[in-house]
C-alpha atoms as a PDB file:
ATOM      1  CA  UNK A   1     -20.532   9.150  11.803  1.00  0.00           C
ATOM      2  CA  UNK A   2     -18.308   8.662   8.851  1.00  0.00           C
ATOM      3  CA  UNK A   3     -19.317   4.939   7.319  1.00  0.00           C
ATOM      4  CA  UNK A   4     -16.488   2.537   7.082  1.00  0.00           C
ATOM      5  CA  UNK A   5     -15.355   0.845   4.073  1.00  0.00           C
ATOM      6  CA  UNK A   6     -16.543  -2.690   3.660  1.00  0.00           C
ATOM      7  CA  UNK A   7     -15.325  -5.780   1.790  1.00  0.00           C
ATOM      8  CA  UNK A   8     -17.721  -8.612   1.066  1.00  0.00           C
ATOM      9  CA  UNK A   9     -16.099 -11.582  -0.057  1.00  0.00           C
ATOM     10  CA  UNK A  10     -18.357 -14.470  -1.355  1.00  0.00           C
ATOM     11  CA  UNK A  11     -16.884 -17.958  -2.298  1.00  0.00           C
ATOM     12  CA  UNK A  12     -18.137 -20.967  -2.978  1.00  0.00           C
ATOM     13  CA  UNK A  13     -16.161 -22.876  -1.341  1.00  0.00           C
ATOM     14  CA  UNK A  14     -16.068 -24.249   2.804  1.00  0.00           C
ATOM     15  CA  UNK A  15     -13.666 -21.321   3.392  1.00  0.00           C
ATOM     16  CA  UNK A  16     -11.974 -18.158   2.711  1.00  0.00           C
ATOM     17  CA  UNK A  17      -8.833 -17.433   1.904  1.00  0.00           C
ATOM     18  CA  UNK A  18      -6.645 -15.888   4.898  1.00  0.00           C
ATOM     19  CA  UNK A  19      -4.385 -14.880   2.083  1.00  0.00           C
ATOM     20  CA  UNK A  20      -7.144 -12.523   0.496  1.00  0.00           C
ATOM     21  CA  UNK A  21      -8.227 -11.512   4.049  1.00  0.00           C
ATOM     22  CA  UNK A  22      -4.708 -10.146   4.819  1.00  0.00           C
ATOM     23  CA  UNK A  23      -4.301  -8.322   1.660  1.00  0.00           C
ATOM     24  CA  UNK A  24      -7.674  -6.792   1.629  1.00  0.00           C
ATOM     25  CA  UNK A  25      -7.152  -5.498   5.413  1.00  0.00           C
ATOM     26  CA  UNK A  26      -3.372  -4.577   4.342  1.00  0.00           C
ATOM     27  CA  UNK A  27      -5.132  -2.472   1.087  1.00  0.00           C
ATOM     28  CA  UNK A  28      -7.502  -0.518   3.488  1.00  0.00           C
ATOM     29  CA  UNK A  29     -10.654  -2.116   4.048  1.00  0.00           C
ATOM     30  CA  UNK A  30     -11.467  -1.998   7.303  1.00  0.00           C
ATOM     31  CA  UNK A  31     -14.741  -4.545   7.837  1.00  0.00           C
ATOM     32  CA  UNK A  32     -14.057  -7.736   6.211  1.00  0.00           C
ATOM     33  CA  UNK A  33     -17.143  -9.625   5.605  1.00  0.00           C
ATOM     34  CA  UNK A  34     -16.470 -13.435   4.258  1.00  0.00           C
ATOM     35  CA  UNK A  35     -19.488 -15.590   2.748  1.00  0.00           C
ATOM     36  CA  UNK A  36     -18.691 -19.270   2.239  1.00  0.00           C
ATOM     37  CA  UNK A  37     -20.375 -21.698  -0.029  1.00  0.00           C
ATOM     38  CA  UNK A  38     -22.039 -19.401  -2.210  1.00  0.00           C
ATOM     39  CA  UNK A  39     -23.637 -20.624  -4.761  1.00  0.00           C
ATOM     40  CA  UNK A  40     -24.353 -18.640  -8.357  1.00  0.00           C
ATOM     41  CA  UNK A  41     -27.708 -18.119  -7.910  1.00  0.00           C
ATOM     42  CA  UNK A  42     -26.964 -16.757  -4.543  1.00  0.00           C
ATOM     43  CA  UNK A  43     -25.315 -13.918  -5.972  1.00  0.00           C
ATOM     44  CA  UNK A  44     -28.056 -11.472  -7.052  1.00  0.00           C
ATOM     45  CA  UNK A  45     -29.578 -11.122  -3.553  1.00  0.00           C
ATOM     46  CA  UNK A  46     -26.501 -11.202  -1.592  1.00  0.00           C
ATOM     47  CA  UNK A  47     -25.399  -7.690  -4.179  1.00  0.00           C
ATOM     48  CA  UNK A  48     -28.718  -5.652  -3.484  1.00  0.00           C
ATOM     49  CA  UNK A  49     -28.177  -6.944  -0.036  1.00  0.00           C
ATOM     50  CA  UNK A  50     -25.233  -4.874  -0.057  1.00  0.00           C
ATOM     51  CA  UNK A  51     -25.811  -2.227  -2.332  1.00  0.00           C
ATOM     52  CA  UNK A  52     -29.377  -1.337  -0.724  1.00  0.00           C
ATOM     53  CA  UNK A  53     -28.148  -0.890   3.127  1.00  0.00           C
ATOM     54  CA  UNK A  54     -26.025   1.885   2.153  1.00  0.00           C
ATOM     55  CA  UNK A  55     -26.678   5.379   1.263  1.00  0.00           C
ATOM     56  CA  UNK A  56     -24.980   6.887  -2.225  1.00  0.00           C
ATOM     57  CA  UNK A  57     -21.917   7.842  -0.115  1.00  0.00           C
ATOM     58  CA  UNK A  58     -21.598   4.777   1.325  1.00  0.00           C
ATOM     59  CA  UNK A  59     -21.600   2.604  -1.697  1.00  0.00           C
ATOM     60  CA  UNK A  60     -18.495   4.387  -2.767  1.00  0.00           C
ATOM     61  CA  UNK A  61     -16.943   2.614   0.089  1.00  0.00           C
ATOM     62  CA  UNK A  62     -18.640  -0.630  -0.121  1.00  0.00           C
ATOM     63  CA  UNK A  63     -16.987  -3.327  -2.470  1.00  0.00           C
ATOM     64  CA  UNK A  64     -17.120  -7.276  -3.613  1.00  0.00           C
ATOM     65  CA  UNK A  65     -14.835  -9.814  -3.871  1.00  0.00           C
ATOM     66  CA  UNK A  66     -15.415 -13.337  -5.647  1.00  0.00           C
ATOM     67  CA  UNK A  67     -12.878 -16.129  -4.860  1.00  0.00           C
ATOM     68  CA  UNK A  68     -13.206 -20.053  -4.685  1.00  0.00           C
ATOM     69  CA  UNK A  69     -11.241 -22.287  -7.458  1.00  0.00           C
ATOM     70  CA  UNK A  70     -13.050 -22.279 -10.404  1.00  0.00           C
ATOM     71  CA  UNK A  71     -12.108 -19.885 -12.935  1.00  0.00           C
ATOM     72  CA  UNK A  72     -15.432 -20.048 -14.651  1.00  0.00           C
ATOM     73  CA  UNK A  73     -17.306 -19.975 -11.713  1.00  0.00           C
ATOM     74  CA  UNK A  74     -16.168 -16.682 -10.215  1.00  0.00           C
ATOM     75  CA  UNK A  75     -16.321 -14.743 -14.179  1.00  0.00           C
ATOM     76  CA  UNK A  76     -19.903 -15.984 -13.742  1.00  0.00           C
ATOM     77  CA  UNK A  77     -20.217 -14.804 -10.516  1.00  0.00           C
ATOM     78  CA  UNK A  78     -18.643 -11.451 -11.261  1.00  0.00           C
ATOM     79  CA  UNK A  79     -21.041 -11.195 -14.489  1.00  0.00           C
ATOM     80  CA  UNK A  80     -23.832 -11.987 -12.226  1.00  0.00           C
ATOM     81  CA  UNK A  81     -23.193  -8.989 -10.428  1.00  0.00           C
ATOM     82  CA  UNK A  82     -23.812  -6.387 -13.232  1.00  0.00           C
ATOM     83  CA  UNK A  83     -27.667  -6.891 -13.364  1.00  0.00           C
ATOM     84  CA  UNK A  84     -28.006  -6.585 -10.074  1.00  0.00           C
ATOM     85  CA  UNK A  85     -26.764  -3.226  -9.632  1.00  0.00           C
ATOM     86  CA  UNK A  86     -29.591  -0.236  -9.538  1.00  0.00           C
ATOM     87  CA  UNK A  87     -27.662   3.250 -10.319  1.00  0.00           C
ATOM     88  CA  UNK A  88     -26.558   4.959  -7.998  1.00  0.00           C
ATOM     89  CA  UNK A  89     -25.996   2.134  -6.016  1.00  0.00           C
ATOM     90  CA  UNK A  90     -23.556   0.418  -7.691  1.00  0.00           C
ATOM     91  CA  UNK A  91     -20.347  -1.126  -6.100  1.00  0.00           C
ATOM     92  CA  UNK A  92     -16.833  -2.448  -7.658  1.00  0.00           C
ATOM     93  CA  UNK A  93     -16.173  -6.203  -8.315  1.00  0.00           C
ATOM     94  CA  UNK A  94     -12.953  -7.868  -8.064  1.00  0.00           C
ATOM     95  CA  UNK A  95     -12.654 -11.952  -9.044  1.00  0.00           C
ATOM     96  CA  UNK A  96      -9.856 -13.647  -8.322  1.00  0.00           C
ATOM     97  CA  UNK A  97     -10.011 -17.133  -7.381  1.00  0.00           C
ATOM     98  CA  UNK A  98      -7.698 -18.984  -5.674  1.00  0.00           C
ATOM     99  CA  UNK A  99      -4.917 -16.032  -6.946  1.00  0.00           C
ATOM    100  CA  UNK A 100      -5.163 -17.250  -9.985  1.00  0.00           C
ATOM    101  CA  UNK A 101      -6.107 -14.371 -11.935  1.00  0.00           C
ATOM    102  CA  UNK A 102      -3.173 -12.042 -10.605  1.00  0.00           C
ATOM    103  CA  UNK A 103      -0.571 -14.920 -10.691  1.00  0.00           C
ATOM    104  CA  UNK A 104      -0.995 -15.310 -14.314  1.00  0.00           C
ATOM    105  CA  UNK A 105      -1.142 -11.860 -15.126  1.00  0.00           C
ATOM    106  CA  UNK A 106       1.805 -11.437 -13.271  1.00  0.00           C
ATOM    107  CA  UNK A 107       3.401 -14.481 -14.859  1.00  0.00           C
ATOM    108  CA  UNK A 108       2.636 -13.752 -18.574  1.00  0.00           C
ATOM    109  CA  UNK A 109       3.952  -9.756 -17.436  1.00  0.00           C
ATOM    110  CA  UNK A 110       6.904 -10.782 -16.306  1.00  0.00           C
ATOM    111  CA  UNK A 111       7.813 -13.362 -19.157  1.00  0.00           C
ATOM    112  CA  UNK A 112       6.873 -10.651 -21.871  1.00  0.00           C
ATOM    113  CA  UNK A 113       9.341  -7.918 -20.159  1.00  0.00           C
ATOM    114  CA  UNK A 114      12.004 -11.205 -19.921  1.00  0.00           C
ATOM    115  CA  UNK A 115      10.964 -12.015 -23.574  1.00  0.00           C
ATOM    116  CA  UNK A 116      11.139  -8.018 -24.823  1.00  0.00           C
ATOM    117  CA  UNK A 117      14.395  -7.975 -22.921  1.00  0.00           C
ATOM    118  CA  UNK A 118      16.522 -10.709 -23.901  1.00  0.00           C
ATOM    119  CA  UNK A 119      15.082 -11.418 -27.420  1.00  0.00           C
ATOM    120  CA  UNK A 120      13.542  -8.534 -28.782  1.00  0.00           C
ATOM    121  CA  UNK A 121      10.044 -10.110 -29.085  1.00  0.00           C
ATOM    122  CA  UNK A 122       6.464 -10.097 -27.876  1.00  0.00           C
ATOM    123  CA  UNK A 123       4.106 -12.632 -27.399  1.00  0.00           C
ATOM    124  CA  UNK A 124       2.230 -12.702 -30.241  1.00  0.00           C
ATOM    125  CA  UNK A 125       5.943 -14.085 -32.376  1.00  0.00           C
ATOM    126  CA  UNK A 126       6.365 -16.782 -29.782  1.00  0.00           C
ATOM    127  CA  UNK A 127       5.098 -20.372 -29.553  1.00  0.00           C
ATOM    128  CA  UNK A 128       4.392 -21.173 -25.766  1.00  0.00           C
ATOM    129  CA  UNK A 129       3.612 -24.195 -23.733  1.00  0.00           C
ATOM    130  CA  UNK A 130       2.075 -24.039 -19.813  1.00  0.00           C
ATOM    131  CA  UNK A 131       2.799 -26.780 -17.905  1.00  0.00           C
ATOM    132  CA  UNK A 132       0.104 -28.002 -15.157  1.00  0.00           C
ATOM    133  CA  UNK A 133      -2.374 -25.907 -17.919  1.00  0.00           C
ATOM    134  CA  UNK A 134      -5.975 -27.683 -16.586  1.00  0.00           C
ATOM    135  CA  UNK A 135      -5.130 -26.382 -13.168  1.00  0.00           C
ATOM    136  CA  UNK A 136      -6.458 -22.432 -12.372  1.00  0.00           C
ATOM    137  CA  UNK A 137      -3.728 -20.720 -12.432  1.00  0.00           C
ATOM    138  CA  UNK A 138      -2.468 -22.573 -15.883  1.00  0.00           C
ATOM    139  CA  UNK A 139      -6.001 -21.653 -17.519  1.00  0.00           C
ATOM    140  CA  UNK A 140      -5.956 -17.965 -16.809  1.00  0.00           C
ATOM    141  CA  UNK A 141      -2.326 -17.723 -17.873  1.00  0.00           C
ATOM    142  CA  UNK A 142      -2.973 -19.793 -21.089  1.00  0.00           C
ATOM    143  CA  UNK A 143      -5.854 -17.531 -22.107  1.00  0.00           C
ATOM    144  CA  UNK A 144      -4.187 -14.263 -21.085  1.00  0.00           C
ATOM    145  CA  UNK A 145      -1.222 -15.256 -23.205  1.00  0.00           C
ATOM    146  CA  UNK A 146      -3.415 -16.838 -26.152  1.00  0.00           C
ATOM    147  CA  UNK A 147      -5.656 -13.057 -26.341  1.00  0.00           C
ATOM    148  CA  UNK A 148      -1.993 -11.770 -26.663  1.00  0.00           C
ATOM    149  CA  UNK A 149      -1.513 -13.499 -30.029  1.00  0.00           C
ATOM    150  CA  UNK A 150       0.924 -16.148 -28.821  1.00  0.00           C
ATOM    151  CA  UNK A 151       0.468 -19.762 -30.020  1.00  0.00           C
ATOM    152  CA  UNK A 152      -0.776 -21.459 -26.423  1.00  0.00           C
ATOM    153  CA  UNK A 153      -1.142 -24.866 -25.341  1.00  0.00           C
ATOM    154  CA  UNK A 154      -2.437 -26.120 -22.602  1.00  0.00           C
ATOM    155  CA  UNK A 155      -0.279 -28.968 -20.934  1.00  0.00           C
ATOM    156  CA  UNK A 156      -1.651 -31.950 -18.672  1.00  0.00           C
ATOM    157  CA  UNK A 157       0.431 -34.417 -16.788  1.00  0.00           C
ATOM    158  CA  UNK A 158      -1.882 -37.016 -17.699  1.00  0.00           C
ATOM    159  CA  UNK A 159      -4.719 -36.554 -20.078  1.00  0.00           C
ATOM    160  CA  UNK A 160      -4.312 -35.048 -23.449  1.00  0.00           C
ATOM    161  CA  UNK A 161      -8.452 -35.055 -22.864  1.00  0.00           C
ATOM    162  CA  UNK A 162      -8.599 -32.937 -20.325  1.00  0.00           C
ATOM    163  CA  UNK A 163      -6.502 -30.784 -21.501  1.00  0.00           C
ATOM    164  CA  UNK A 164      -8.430 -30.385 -24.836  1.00  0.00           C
ATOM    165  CA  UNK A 165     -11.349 -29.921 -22.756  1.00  0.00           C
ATOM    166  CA  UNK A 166     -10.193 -26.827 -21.070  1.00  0.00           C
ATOM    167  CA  UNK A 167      -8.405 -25.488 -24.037  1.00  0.00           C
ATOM    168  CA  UNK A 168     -12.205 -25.802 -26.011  1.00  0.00           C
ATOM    169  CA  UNK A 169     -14.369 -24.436 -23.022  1.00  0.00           C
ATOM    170  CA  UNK A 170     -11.691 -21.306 -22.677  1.00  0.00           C
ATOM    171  CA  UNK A 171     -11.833 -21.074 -26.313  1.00  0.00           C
ATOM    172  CA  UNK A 172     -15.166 -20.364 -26.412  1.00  0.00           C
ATOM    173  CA  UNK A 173     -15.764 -18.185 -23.437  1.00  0.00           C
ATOM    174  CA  UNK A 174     -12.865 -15.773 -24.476  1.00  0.00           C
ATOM    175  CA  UNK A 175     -12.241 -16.212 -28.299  1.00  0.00           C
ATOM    176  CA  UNK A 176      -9.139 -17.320 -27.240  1.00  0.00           C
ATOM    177  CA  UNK A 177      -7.030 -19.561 -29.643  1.00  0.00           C
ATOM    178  CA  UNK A 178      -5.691 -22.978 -27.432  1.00  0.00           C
ATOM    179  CA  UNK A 179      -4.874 -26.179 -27.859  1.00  0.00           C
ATOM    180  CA  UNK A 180      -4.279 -29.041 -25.513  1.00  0.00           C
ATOM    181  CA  UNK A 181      -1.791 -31.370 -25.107  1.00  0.00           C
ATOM    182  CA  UNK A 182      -0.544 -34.508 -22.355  1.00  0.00           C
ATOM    183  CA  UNK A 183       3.130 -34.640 -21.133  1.00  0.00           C
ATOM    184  CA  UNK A 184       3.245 -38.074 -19.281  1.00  0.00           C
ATOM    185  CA  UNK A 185       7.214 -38.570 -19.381  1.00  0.00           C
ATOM    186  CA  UNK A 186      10.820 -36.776 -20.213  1.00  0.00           C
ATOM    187  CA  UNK A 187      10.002 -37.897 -24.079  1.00  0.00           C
ATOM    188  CA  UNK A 188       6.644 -36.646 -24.818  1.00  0.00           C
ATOM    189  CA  UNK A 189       8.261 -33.108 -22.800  1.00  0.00           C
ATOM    190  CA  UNK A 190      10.679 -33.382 -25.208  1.00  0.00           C
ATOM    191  CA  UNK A 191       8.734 -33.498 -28.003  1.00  0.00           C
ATOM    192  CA  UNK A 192       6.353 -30.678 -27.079  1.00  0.00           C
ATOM    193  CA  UNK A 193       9.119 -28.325 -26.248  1.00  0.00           C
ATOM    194  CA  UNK A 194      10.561 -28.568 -29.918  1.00  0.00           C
ATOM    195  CA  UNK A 195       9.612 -25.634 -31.516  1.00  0.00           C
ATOM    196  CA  UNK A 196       8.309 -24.064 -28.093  1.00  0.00           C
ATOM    197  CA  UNK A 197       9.884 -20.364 -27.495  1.00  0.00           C
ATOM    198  CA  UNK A 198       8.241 -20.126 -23.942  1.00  0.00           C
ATOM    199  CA  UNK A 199       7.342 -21.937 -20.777  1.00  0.00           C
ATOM    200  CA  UNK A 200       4.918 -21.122 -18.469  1.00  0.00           C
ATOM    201  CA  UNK A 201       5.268 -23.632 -15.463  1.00  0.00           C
ATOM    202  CA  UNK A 202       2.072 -23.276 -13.084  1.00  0.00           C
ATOM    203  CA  UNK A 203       2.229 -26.797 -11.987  1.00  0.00           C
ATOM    204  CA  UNK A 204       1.844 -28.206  -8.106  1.00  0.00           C
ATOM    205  CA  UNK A 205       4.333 -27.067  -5.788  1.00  0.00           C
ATOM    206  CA  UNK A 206       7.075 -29.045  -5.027  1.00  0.00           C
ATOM    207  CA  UNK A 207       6.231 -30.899  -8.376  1.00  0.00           C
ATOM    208  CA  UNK A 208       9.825 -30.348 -10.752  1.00  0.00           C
ATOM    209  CA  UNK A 209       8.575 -30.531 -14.372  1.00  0.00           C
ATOM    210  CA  UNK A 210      11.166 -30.015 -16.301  1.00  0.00           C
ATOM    211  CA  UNK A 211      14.836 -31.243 -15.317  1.00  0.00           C
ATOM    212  CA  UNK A 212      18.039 -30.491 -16.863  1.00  0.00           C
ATOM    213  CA  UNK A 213      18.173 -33.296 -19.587  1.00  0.00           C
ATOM    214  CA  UNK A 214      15.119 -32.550 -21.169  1.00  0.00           C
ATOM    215  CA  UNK A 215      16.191 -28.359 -20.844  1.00  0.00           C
ATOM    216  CA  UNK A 216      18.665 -29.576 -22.744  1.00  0.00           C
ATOM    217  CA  UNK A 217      16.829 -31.028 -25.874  1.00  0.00           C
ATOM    218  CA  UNK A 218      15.355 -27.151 -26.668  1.00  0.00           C
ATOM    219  CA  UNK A 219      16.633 -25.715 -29.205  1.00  0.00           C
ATOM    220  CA  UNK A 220      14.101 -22.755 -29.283  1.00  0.00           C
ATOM    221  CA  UNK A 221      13.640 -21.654 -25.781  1.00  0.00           C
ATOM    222  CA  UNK A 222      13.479 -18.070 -25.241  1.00  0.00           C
ATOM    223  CA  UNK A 223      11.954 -17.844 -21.832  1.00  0.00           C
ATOM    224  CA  UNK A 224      10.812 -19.913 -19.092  1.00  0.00           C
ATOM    225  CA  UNK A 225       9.196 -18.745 -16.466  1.00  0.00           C
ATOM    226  CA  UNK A 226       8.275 -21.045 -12.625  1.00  0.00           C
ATOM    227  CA  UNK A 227       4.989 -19.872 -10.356  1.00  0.00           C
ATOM    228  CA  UNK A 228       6.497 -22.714  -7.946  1.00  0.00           C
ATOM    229  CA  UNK A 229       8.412 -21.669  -4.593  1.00  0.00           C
ATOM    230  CA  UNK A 230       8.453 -24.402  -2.744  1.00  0.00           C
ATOM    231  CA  UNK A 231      11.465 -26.850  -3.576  1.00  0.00           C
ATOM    232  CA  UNK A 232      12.273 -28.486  -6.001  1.00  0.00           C
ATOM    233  CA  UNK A 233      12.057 -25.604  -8.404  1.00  0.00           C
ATOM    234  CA  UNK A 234       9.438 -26.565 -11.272  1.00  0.00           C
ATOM    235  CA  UNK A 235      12.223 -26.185 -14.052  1.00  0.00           C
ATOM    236  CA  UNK A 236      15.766 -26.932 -12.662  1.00  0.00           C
ATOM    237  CA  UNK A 237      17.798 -23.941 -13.101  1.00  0.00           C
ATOM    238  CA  UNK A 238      15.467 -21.479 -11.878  1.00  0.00           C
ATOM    239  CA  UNK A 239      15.936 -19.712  -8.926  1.00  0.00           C
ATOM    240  CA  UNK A 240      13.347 -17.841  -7.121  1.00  0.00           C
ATOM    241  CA  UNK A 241      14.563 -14.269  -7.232  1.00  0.00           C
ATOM    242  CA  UNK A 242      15.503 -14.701 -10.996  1.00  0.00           C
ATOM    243  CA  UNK A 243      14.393 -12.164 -13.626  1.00  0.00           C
ATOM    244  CA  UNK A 244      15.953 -13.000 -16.966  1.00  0.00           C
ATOM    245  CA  UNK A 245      18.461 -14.839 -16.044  1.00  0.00           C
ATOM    246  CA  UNK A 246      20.535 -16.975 -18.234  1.00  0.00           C
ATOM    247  CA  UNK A 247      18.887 -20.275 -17.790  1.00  0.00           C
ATOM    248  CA  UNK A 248      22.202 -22.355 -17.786  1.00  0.00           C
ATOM    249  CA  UNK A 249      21.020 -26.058 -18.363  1.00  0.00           C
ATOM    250  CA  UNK A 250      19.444 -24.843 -21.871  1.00  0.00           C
ATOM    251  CA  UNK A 251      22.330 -25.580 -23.803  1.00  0.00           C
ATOM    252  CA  UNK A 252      21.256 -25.640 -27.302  1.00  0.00           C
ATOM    253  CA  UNK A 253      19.484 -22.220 -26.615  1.00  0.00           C
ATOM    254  CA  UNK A 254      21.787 -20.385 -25.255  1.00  0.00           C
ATOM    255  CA  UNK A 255      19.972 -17.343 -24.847  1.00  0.00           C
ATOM    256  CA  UNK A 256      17.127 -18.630 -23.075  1.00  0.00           C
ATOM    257  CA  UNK A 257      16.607 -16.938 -19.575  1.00  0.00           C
ATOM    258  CA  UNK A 258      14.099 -18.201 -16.081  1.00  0.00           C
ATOM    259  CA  UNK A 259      11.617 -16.031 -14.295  1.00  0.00           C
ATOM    260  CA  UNK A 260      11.431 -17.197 -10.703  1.00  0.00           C
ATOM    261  CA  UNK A 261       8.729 -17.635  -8.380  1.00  0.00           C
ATOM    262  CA  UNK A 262       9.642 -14.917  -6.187  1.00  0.00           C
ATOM    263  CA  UNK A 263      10.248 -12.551  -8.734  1.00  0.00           C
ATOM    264  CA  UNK A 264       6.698 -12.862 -10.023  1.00  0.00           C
ATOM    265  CA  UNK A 265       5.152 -13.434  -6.294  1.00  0.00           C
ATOM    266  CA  UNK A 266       6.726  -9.912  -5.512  1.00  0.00           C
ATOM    267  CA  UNK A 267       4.598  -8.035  -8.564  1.00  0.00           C
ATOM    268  CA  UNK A 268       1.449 -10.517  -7.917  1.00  0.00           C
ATOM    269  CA  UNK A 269       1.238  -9.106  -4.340  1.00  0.00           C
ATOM    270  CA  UNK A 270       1.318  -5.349  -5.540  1.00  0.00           C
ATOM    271  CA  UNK A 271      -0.677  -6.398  -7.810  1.00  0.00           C
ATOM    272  CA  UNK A 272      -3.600  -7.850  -6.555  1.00  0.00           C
ATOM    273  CA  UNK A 273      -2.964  -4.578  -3.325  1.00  0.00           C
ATOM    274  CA  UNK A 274      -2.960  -2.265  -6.462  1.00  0.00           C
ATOM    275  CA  UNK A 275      -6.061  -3.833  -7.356  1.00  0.00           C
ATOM    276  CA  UNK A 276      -8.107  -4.179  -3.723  1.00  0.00           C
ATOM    277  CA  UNK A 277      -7.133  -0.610  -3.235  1.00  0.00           C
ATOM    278  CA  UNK A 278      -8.896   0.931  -6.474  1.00  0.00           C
ATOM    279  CA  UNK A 279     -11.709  -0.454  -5.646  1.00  0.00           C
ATOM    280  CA  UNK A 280     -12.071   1.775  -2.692  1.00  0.00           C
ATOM    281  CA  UNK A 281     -10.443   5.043  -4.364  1.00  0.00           C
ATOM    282  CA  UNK A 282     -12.565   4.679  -8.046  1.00  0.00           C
ATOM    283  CA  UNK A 283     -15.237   7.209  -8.615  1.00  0.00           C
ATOM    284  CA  UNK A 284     -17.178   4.559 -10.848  1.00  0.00           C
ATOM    285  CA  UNK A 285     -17.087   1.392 -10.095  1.00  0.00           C
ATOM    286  CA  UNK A 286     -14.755  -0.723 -11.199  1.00  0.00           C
ATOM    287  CA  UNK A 287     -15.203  -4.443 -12.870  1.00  0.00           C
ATOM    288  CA  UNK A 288     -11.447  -6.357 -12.327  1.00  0.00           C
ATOM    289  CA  UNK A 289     -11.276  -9.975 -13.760  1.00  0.00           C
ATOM    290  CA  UNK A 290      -7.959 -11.417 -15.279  1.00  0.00           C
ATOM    291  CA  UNK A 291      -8.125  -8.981 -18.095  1.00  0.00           C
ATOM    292  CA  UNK A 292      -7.656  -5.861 -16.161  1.00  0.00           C
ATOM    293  CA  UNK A 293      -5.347  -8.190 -14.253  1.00  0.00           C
ATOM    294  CA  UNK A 294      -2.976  -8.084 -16.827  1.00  0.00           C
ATOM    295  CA  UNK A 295      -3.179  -4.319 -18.287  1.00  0.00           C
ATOM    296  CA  UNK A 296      -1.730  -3.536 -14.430  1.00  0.00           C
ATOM    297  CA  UNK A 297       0.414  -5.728 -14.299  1.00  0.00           C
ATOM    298  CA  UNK A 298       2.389  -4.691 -17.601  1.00  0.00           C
ATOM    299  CA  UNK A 299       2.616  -1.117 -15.412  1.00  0.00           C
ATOM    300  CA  UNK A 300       4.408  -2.971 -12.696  1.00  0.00           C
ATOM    301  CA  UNK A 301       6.922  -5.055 -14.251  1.00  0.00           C
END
């Protein structure tokens, strides 16, 4: 009897994702097996678990998948998987918690084609800010954009502490290069967005960080691009279908253009399908964390 392929998908927290249910089922996998509360240490004997029930053939079409919210959490989780594997039976690994590893990489992808575009230039010239940075989705795209070469900080609504926090614990987990910094009011977003040449805006939905007056203070902006779909748009101007489109309330920049939500939800979801489906068609296994994230998503754009 031909085995079927199976996804097991730990996460630490109460409950999985329906969201990552539906894609893996709409990538190919055709048993679904969800693990909640997981815990790190769990980790080791819930892998031989799977790798050991399976014969060499099967393994090839047996795969893991590490989700909850913490960013830190599920790269130790994935790591934790390694050492646990006994060749042959080894099986791919795919982290992405909460969506937060193929939103970014989607995000940053989309801004550098919008940035290469319009202006001519790649990350590593540009100065760039992410708004809501201490949330998941803000981290990974801060440190994807940071290994790039740009000059990333972190941005908090609240604490310039917390912010510094994750910008030093990313720092040193990835070698990337952030710093952190509190936007509290229209002023201190003023301020920050000075010299800024990009805007990464991964903040709550619903949540409009930047409005037209303070848009209209940069005098450097090159490219801003909103993760947010749910209205109000998270920078006013922005559309959700946009894709380096003249972002009109930028007046003293007048070549700045927006990347809307829908634009980068459209090459997240082929994305993170691109993604779920190579883990059953690899001949080696395959380890996918935000890095590998990204160096698809540039093929998509």
């Amino acid at each position: 009897m031909p085995k079927r392929s199976i996804l097991h998908m730990f996460d630490p927290m109460p409950n999985n994702s329906p969201f990552d249910i539906n894609m893996a089922l709409d990538a190919g996998f055709e048993v679904l097996m969800p693990y909640s509360n997981v815990k790190l240490e769990n980790i080791r004997n819930l892998t031989q678990d799977a790798i050991f029930s399976r014969s060499p053939s099967g393994i090839k079409k047996t795969a893991l998948f590490i989700g909850g919210r913490d960013i830190g959490l599920a790269i130790d989780m994935l790591e934790a998987t390694q050492p646990a594997m006994v060749p042959p039976f080894e099986v791919s690994v795919f982290a992405d918690p909460s969506g937060a590893f193929t939103t970014a990489a989607a995000l940053v992808a989309c801004v550098e084609k919008a940035l290469q575009q319009s202006h001519g230039k790649v990350l590593k010239d540009c100065k760039a800010l992410v708004f809501g940075g201490t949330g998941p989705v803000g981290i990974a795209t801060g440190v994807i954009a940071s290994l790039q070469g740009s000059d990333t900080t972190l941005v908090d609504h609240l604490s310039i502490d917390t912010a510094n926090d994750a910008a030093k614990q990313y720092n040193r987990r990835f070698n990337a290069q952030l710093s952190g910094a509190a936007a509290r009011n229209d002023e201190e977003k003023i301020a920050l967005l000075a010299e800024a040449d990009i805007v990464f805006c991964t903040a709550k939905a619903g949540v409009r960080v930047l409005n037209a007056a303070v848009l209209a203070q940069t005098k450097n902006l090159k490219v801003a691009g909103d993760v947010n779909a749910v209205p109000p748009a998270g920078i006013e101007g922005v559309t959700a279908n946009d894709m380096a489109t003249p972002l009109v309330h930028a007046t003293q920049s007048p070549n700045a253009v927006g990347v809307g939500a829908l634009a980068v939800g459209n090459v997240k979801y082929q994305l993170q399908h691109e993604l779920l489906k190579s883990m059953l068609e690899a001949e080696k296994p395959v380890f996918i964390d935000f890095r590998e994230a990204f160096n698809k998503a540039r093929t998509l754009v």
